[in-house]
Protein backbone atom coordinates (compact mmCIF):
# COMPACT_ATOMS: atom_id res chain seq x y z
CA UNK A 1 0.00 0.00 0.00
CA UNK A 2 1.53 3.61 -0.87
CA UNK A 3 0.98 6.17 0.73
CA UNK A 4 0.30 10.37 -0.55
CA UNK A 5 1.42 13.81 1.19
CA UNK A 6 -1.52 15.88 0.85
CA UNK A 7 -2.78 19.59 1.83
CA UNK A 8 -6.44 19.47 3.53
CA UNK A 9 -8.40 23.07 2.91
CA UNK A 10 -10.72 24.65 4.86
CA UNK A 11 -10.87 22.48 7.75
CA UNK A 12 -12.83 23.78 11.10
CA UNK A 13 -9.47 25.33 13.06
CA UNK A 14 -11.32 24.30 16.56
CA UNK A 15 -12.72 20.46 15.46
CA UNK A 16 -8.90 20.14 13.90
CA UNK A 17 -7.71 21.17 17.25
CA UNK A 18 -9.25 19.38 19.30
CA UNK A 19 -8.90 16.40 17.38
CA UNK A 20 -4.81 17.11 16.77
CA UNK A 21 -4.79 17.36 20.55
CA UNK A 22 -6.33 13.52 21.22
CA UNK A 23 -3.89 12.37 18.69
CA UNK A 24 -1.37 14.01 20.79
CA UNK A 25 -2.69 12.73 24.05
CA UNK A 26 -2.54 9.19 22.61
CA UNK A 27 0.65 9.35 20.92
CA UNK A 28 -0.55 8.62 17.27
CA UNK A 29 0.91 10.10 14.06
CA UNK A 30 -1.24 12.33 12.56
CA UNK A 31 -1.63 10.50 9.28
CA UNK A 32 -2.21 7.18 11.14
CA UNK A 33 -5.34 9.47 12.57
CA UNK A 34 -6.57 10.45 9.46
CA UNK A 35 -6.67 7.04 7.93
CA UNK A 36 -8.67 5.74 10.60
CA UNK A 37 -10.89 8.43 10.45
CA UNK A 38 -11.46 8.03 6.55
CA UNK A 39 -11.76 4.27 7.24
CA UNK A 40 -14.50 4.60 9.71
CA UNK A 41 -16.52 7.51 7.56
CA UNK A 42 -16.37 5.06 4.71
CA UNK A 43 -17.61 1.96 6.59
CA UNK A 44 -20.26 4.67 8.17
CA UNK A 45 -21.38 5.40 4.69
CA UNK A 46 -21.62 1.90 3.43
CA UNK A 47 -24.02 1.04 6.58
CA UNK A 48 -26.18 4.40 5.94
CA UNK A 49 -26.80 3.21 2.31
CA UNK A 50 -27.81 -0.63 3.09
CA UNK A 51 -31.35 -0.88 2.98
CA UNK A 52 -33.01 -1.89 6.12
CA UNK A 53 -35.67 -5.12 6.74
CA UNK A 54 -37.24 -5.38 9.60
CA UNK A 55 -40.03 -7.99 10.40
CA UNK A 56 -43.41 -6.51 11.58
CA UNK A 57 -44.60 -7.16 15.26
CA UNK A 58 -48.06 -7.74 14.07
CA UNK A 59 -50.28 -10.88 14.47
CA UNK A 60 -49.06 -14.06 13.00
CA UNK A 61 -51.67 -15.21 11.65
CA UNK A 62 -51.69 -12.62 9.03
CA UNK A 63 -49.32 -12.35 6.15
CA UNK A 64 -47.91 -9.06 6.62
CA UNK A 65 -44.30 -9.61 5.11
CA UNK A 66 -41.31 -7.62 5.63
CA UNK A 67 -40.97 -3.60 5.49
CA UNK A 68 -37.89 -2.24 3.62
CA UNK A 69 -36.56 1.51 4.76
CA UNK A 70 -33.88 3.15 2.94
CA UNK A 71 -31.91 6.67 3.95
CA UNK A 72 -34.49 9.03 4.49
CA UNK A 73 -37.70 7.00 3.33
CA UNK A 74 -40.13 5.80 5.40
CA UNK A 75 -40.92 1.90 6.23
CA UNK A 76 -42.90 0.05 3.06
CA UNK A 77 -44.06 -2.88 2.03
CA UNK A 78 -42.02 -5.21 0.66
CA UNK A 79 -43.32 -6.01 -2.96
């Protein structure tokens, strides 16, 4: 795996601060901070746009199926 020296722009000063100081606190390279934080937003994003199935809580007896929900939709039927 390679790795690229890059400039960030317009980054909140006080979010990057804070955050540079954890980094700090824990003794972790910058860089090695940034991956992990790009790894996690991806895997984040990939969880966000999975579909959701839930089964209902109703009766039984009746053939009520699954609902699907996707971001920002509200629960359906599944057809």
């Amino acid at each position: 795996m390679g790795t690229i020296s890059t400039t960030i722009k317009d980054i909140d000063e006080p979010l990057y601060r804070k955050f540079r100081a954890k980094i700090v606190e824990k003794n972790i390279k910058t860089g090695d901070a940034i991956n992990q934080a790009i790894r996690l937003w991806l895997e984040k994003q990939e969880e966000i746009e999975k579909p959701i199935t839930v089964k209902t809580g109703f009766q039984q007896s009746q053939d009520l199926g699954y609902v699907v929900a996707e971001k920002g939709e509200n629960f359906r039927r599944k057809k």
